[in-house]
Protein backbone atom coordinates (compact mmCIF):
# COMPACT_ATOMS: atom_id res chain seq x y z
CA UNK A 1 126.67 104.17 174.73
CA UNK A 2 125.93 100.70 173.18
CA UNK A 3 125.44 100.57 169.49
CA UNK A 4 124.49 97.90 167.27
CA UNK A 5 123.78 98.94 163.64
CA UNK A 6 121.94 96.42 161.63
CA UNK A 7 122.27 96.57 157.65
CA UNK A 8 122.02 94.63 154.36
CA UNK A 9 118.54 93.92 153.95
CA UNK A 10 116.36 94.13 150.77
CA UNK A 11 114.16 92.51 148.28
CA UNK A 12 115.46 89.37 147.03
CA UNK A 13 113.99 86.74 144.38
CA UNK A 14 114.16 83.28 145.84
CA UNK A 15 116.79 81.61 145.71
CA UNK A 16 119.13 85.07 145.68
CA UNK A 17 121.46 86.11 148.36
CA UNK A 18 121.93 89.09 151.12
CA UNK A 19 124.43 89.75 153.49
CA UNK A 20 123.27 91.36 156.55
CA UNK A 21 126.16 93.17 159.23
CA UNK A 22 126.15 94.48 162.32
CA UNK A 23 128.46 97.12 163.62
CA UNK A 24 128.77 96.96 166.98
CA UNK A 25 130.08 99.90 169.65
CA UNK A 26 130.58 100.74 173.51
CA UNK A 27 130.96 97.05 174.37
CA UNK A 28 133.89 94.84 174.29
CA UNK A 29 133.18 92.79 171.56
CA UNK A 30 135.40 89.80 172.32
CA UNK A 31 133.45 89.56 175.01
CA UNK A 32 130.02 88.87 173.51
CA UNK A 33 128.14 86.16 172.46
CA UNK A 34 126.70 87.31 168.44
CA UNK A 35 123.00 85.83 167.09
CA UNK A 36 121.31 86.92 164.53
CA UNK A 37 117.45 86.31 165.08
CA UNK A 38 114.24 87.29 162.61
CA UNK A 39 110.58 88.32 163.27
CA UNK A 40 108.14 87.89 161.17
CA UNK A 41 104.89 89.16 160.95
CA UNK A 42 102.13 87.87 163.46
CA UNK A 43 105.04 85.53 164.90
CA UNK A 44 107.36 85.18 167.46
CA UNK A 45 110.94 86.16 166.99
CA UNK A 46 112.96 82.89 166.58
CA UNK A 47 116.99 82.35 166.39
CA UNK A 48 118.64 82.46 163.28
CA UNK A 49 122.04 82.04 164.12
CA UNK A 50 124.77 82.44 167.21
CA UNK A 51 128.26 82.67 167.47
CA UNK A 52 129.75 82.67 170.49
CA UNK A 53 133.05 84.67 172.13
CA UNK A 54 135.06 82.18 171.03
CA UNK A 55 133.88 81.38 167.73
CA UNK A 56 131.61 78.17 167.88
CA UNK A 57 128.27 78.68 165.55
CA UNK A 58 124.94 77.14 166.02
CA UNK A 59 121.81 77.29 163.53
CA UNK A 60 118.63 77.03 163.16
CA UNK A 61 117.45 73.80 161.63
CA UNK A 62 115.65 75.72 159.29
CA UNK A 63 118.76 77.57 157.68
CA UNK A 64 121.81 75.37 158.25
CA UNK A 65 123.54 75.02 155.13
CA UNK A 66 122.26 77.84 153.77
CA UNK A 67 123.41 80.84 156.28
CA UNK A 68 126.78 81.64 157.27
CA UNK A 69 127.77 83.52 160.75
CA UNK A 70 131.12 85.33 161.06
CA UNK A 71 132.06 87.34 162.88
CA UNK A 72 135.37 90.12 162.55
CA UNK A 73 136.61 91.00 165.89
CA UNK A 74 139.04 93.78 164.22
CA UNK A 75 136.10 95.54 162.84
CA UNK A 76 133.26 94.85 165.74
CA UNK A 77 130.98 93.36 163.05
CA UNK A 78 129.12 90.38 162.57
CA UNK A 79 127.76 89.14 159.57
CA UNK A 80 125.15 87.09 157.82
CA UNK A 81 125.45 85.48 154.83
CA UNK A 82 121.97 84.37 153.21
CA UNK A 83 121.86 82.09 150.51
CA UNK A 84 119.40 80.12 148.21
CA UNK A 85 116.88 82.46 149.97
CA UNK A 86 113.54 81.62 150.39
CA UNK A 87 110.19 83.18 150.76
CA UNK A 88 109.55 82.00 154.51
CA UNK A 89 112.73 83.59 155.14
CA UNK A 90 110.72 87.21 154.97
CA UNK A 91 111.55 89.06 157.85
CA UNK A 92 112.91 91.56 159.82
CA UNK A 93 116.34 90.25 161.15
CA UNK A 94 117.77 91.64 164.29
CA UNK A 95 121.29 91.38 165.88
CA UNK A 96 122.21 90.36 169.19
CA UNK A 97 125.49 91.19 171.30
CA UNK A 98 124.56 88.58 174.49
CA UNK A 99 127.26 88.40 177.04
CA UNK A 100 127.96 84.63 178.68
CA UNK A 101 129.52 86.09 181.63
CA UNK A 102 126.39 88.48 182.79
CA UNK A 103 122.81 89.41 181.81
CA UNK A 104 123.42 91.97 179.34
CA UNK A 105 122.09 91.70 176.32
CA UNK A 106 121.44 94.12 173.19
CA UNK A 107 119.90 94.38 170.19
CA UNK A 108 119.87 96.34 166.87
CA UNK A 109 117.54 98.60 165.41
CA UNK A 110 116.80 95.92 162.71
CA UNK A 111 117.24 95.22 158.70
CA UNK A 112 114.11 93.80 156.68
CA UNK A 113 114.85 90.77 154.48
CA UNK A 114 112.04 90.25 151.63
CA UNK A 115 111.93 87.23 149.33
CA UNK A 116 110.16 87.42 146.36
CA UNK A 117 108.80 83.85 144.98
């Protein structure tokens, strides 16, 4: 069975910082492509941040320099690191386990992320 706990979210003042992670069983981690993407309300959900199999990161223009993908393949987690948080950053923020080899793809439960101004 495929698992992917999301955690770390909370209520923030701007410019504060979370870190979100995502514990991942039943798949071969190495394996997977990792993204973190957020929904928020009354919108669609957008990327936030990827990291591939082999390490290689990509963000979204709207948090580069500010968020931080990692990912520990000893522990099956991925992390977020959120700083100088703002309030458009409100959201819920999902993980992602995508494989580049195949068409699966899952998802975690999701974590909300508030930012107070």
């Amino acid at each position: 069975q495929v698992q992917l706990v999301d955690s770390g979210g909370g209520l923030v003042q701007a410019g504060g910082s979370l870190r979100l992670s995502c514990k991942v069983s039943g798949i071969i981690f190495t394996r997977y492509d990792m993204g973190w993407y957020r929904q928020a309300p009354g919108k669609q959900r957008e990327l936030v941040a990827i990291i591939t199999d082999e390490g290689s990161t990509n963000y979204a223009d709207s948090t580069k320099g500010r968020f931080t993908i990692s990912r520990d393949n000893a522990k099956n987690t991925v992390y977020l690191q959120m700083n100088s948080l703002k309030p458009e950053d409100t959201a819920v923020y999902y993980c992602n386990a995508g494989s580049p080899y195949n068409s699966r793809d899952y998802w975690g439960q999701g974590t909300q992320v508030t930012v107070s101004s």
